[in-house]
PDB file of N, CA and C in Angstrom:
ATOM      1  N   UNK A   1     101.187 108.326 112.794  1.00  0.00           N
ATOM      2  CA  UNK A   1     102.492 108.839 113.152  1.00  0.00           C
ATOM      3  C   UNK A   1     102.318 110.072 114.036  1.00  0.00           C
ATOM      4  N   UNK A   2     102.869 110.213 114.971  1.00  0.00           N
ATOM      5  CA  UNK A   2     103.217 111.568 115.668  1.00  0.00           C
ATOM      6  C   UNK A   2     103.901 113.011 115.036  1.00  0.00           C
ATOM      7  N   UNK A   3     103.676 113.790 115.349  1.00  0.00           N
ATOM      8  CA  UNK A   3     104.480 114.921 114.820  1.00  0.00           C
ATOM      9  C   UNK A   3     105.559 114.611 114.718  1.00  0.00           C
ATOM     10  N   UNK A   4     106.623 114.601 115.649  1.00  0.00           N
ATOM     11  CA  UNK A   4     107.663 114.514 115.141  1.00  0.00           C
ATOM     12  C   UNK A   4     108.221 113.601 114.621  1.00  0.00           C
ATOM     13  N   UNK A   5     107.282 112.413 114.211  1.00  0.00           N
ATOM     14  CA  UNK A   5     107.923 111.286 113.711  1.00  0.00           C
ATOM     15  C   UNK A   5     107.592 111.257 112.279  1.00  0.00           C
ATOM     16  N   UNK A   6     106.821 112.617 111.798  1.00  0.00           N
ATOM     17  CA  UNK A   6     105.921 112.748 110.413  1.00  0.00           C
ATOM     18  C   UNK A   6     107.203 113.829 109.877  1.00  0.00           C
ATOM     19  N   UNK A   7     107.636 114.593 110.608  1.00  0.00           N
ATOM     20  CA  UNK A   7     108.414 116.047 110.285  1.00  0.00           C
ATOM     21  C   UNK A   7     109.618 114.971 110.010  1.00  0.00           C
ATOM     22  N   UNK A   8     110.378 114.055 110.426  1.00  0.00           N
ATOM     23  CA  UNK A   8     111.589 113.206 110.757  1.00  0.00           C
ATOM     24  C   UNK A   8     111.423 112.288 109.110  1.00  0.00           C
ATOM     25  N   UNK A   9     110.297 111.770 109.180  1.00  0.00           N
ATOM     26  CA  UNK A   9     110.108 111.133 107.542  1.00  0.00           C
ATOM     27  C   UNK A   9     109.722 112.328 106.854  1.00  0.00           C
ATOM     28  N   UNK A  10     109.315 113.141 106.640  1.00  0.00           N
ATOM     29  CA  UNK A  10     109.659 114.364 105.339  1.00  0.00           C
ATOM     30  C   UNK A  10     110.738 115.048 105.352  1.00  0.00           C
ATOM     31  N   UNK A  11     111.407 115.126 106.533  1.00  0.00           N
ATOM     32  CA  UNK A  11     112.939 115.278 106.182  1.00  0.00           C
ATOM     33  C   UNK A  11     113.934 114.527 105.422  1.00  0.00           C
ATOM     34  N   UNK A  12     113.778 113.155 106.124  1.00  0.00           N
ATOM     35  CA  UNK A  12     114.315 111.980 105.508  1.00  0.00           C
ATOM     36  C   UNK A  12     114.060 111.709 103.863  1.00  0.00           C
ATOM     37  N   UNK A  13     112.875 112.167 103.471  1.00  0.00           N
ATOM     38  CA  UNK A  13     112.537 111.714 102.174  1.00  0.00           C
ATOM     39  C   UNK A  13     113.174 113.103 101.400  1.00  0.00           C
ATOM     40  N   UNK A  14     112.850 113.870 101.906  1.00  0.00           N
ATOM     41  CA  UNK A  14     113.481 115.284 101.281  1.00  0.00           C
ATOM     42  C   UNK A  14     115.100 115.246 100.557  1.00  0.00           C
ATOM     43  N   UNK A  15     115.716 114.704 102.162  1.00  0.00           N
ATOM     44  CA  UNK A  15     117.125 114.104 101.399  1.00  0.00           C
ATOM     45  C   UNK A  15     116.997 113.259 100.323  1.00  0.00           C
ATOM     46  N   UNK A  16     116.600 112.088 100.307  1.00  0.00           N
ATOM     47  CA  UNK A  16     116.594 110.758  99.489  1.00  0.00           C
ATOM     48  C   UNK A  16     116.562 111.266  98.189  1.00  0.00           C
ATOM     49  N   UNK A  17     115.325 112.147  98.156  1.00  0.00           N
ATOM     50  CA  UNK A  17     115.005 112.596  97.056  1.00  0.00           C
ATOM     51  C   UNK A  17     115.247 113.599  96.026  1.00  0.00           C
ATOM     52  N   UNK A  18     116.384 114.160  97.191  1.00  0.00           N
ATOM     53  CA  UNK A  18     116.999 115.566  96.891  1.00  0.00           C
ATOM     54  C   UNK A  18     116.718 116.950  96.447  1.00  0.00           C
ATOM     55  N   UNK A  19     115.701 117.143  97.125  1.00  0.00           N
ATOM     56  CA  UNK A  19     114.692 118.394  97.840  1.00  0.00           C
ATOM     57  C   UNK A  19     115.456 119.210  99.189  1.00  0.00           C
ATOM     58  N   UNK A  20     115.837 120.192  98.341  1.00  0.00           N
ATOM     59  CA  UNK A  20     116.302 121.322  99.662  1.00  0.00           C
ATOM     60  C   UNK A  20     115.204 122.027  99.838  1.00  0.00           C
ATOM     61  N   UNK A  21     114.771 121.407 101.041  1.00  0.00           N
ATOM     62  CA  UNK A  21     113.613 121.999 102.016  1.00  0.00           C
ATOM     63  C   UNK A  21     114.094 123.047 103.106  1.00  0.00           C
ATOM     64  N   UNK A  22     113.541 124.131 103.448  1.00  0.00           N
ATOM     65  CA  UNK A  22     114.132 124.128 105.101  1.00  0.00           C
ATOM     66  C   UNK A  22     113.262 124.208 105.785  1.00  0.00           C
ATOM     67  N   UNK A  23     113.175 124.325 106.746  1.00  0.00           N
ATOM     68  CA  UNK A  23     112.497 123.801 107.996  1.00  0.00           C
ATOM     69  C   UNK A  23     111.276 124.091 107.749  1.00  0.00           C
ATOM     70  N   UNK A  24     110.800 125.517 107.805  1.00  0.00           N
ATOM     71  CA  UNK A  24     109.157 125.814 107.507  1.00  0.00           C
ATOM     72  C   UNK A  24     108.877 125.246 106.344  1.00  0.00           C
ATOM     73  N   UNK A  25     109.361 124.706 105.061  1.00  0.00           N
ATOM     74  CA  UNK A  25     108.630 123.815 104.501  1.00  0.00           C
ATOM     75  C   UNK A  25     108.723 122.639 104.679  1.00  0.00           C
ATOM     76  N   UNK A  26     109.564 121.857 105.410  1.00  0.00           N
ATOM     77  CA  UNK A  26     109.499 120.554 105.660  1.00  0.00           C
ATOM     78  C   UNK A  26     107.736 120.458 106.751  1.00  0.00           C
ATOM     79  N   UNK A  27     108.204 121.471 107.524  1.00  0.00           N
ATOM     80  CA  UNK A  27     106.577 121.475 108.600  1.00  0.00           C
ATOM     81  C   UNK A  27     105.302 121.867 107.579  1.00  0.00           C
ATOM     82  N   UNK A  28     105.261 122.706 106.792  1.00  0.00           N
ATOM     83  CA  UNK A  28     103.998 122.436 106.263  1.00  0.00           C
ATOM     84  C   UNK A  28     104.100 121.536 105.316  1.00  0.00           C
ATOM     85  N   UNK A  29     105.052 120.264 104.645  1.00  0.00           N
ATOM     86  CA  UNK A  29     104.694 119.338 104.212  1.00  0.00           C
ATOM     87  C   UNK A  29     104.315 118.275 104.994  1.00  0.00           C
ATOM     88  N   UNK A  30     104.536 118.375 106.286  1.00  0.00           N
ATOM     89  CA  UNK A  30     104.112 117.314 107.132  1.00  0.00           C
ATOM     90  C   UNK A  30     102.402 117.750 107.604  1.00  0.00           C
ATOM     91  N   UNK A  31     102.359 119.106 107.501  1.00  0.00           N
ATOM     92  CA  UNK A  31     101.066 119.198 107.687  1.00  0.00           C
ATOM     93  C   UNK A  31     100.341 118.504 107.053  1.00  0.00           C
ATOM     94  N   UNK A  32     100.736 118.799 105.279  1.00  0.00           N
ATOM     95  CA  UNK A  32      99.619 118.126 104.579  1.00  0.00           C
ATOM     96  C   UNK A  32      99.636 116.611 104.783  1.00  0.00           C
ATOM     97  N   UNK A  33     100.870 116.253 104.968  1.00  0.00           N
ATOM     98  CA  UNK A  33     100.676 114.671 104.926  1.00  0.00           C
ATOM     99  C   UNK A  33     100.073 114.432 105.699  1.00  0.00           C
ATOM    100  N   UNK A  34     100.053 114.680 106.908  1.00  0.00           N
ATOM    101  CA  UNK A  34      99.199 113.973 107.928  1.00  0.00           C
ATOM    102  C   UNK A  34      97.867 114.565 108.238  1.00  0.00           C
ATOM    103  N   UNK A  35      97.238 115.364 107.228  1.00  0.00           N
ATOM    104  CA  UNK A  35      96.152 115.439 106.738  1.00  0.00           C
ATOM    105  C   UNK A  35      95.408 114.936 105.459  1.00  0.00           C
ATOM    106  N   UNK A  36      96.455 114.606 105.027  1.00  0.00           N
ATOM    107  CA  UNK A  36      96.306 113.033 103.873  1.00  0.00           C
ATOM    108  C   UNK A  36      96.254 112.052 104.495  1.00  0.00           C
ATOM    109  N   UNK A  37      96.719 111.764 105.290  1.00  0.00           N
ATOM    110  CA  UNK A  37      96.664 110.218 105.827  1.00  0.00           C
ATOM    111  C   UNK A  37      95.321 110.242 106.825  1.00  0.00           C
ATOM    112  N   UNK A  38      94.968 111.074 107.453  1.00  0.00           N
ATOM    113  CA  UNK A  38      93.509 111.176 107.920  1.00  0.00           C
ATOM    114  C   UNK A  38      92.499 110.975 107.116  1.00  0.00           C
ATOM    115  N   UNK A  39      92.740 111.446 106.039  1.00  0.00           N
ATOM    116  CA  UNK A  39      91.754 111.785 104.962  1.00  0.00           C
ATOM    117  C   UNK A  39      91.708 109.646 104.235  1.00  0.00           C
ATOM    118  N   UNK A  40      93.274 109.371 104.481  1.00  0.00           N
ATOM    119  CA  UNK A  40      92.993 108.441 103.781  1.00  0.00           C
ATOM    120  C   UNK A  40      91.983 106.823 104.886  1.00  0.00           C
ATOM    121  N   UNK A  41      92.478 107.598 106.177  1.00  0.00           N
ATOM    122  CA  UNK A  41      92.101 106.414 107.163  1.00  0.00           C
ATOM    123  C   UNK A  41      90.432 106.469 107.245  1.00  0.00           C
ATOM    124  N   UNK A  42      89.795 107.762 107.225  1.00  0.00           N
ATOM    125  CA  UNK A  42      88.753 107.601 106.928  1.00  0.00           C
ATOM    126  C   UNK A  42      88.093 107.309 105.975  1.00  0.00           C
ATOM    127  N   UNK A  43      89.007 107.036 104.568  1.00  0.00           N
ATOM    128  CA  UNK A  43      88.688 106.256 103.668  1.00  0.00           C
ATOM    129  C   UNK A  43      88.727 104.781 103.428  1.00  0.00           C
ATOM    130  N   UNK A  44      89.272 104.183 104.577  1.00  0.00           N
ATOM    131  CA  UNK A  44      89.587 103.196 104.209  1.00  0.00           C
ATOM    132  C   UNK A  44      88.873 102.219 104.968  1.00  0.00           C
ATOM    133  N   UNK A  45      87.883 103.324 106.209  1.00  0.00           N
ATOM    134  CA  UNK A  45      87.119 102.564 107.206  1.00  0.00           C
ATOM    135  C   UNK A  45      85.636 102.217 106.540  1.00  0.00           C
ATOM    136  N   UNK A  46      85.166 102.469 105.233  1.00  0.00           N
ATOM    137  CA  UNK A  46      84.149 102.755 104.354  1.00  0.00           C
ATOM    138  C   UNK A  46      83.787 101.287 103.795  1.00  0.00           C
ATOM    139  N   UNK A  47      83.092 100.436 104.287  1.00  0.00           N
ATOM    140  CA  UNK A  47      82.958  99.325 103.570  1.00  0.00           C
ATOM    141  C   UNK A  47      82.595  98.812 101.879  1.00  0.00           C
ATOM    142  N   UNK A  48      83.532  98.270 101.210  1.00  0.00           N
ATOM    143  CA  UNK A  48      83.686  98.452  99.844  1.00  0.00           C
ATOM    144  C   UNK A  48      83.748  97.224  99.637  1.00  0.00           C
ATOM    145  N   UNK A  49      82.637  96.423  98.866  1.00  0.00           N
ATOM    146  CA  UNK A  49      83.298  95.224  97.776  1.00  0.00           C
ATOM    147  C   UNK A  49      83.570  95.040  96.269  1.00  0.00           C
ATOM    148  N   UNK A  50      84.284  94.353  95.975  1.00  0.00           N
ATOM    149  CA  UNK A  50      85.047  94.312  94.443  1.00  0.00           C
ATOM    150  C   UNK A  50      84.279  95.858  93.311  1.00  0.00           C
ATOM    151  N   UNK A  51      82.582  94.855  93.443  1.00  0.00           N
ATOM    152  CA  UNK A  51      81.485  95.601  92.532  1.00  0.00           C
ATOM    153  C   UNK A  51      81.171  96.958  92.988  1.00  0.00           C
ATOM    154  N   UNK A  52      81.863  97.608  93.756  1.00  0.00           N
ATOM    155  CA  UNK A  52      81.621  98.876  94.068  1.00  0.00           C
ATOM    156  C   UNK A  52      82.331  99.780  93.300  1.00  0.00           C
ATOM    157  N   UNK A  53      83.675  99.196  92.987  1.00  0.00           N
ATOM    158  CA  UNK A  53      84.580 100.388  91.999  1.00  0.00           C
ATOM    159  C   UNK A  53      85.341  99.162  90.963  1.00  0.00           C
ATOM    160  N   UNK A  54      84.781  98.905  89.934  1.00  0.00           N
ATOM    161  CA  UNK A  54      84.922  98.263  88.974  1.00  0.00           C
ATOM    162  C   UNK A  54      86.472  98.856  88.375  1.00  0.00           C
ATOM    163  N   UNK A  55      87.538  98.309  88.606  1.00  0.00           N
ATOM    164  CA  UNK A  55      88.831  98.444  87.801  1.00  0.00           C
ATOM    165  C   UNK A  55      88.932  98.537  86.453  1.00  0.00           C
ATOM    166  N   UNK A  56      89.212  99.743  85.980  1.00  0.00           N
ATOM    167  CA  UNK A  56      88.613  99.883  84.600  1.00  0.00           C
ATOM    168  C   UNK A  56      89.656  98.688  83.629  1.00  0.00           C
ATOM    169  N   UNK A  57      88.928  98.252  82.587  1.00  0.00           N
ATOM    170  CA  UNK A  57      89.838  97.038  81.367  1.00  0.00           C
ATOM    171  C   UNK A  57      90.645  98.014  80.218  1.00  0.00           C
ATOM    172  N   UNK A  58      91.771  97.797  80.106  1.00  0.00           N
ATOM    173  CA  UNK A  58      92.955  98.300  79.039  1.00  0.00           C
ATOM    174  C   UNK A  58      92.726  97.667  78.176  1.00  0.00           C
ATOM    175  N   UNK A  59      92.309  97.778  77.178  1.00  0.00           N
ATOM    176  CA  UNK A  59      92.325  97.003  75.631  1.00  0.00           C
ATOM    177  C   UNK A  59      92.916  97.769  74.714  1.00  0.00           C
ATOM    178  N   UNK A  60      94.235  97.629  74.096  1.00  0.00           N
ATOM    179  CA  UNK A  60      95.106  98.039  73.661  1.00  0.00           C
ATOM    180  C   UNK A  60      94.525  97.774  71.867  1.00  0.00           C
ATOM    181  N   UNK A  61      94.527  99.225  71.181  1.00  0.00           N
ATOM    182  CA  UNK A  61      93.803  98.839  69.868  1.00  0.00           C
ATOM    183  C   UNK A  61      94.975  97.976  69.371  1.00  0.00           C
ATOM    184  N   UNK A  62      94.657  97.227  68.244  1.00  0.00           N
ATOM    185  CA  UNK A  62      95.302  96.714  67.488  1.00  0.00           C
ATOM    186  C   UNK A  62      96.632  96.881  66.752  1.00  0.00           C
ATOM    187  N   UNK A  63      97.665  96.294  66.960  1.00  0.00           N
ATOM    188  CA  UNK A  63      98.931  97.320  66.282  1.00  0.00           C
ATOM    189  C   UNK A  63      98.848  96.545  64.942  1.00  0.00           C
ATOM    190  N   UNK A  64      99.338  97.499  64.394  1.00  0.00           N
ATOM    191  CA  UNK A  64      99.886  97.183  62.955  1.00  0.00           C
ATOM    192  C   UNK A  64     100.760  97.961  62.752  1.00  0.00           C
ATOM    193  N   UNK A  65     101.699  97.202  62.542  1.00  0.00           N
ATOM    194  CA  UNK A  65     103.368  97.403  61.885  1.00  0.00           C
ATOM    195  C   UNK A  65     103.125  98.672  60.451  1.00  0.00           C
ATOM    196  N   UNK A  66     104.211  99.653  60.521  1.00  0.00           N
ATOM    197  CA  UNK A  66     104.273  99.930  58.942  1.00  0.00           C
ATOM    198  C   UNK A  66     104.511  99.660  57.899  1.00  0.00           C
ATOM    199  N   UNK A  67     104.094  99.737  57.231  1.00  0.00           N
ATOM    200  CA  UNK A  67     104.695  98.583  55.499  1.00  0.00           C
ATOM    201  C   UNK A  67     105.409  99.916  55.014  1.00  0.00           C
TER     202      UNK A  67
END
């Protein structure tokens, strides 16, 4: 995204979400975002298969009802 098209969606979400931002914080939340999203593109260029990050298993102990 471009600057002003990053500042335009954290405004937008600000409303949605109902966050009274004003301006100097809407711009340094766009800072960070689009230093998150760098952060994430170079994560995502990292070649990874399944066995590299094993999805951890939920095994839910056993319920038992109260008597």
């Amino acid at each position: 995204m471009t600057d002003a098209q990053t500042l335009a969606y954290v405004q937008a979400a600000a409303v949605v979400v109902g966050l009274p931002l004003d301006g100097e914080q809407i711009a340094r939340v766009a800072v960070h975002l689009q230093r998150t999203a760098g952060l994430a593109a170079t994560l995502e260029e990292i070649p990874l298969d399944p066995h590299d990050e094993p999805a951890e298993l939920f095994c839910p102990a056993p319920f038992h009802p109260a008597r």
